[in-house]
C-alpha atoms as a PDB file:
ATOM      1  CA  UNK A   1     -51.216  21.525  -0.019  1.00  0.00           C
ATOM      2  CA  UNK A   2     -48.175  21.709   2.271  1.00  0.00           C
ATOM      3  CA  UNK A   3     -47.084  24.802   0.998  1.00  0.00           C
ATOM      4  CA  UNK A   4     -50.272  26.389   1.928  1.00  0.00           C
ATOM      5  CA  UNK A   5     -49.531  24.724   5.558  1.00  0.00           C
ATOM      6  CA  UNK A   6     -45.835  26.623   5.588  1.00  0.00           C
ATOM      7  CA  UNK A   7     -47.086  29.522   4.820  1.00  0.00           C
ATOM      8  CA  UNK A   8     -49.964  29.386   7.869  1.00  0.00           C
ATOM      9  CA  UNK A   9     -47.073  28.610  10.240  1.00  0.00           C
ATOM     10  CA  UNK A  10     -44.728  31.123   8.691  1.00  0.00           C
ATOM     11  CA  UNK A  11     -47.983  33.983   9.161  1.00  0.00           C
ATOM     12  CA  UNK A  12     -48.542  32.611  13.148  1.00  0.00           C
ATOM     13  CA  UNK A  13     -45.292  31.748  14.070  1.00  0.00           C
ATOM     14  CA  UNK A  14     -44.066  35.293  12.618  1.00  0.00           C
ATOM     15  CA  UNK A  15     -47.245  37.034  12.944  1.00  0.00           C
ATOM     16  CA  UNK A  16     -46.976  38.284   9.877  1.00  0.00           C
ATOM     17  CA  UNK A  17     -49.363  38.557   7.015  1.00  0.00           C
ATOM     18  CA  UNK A  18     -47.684  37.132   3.521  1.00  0.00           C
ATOM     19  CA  UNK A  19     -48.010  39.169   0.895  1.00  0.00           C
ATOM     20  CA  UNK A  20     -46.607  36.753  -1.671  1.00  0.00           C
ATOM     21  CA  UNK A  21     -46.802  33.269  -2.113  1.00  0.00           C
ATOM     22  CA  UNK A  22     -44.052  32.372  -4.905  1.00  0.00           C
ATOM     23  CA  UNK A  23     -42.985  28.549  -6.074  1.00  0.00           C
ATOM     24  CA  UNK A  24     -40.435  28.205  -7.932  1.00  0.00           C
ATOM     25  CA  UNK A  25     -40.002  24.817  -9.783  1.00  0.00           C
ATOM     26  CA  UNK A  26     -38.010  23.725 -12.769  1.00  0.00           C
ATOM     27  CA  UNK A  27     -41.094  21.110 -14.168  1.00  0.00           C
ATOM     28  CA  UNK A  28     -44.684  21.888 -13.117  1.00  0.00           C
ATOM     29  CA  UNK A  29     -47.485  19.663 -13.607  1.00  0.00           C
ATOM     30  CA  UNK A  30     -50.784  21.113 -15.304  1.00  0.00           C
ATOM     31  CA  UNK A  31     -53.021  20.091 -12.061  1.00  0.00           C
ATOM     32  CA  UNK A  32     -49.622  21.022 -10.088  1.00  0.00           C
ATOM     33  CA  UNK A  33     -50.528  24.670 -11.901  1.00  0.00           C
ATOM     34  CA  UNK A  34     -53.995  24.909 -11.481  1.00  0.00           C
ATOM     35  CA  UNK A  35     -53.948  24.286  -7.885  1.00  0.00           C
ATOM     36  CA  UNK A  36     -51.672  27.230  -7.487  1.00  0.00           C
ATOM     37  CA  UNK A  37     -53.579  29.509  -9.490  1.00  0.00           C
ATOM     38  CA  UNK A  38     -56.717  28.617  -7.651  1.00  0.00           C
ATOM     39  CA  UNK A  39     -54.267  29.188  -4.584  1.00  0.00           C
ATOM     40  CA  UNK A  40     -53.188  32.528  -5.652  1.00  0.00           C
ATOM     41  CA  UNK A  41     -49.416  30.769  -5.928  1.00  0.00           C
ATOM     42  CA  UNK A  42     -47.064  32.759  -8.159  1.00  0.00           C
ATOM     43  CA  UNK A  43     -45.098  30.223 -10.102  1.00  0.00           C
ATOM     44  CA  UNK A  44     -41.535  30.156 -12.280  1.00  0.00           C
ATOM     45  CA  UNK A  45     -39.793  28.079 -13.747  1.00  0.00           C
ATOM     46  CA  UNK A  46     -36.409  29.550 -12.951  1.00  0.00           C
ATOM     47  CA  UNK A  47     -35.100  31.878 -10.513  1.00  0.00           C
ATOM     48  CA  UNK A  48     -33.370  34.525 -13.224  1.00  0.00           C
ATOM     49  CA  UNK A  49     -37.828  34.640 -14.107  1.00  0.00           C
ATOM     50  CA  UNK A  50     -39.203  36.617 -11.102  1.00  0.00           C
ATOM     51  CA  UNK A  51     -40.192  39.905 -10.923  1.00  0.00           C
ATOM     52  CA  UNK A  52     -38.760  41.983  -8.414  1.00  0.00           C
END
């Protein structure tokens, strides 16, 4: 769960609320996947596949 730990620093450091939390990975895992959909994680598989 580091990425959950970066984006706590990022929010107190900044104090700044994030409004997205996006991972962007070319292989996933399936456990790797549920943990960030539990985790309200947006995740792609390549750059060219987020919405902006």
């Amino acid at each position: 769960y580091t990425f959950l730990r970066k984006v706590n620093f990022y929010e107190k450091k900044e104090n700044k609320k994030v409004l997205r939390k996006i991972m962007v990975s070319p292989m996933i895992e399936p456990t790797a996947r549920d943990v960030a959909e539990r985790l309200n994680i947006e995740y792609y598989t390549a750059p060219e596949d987020l919405p902006i």
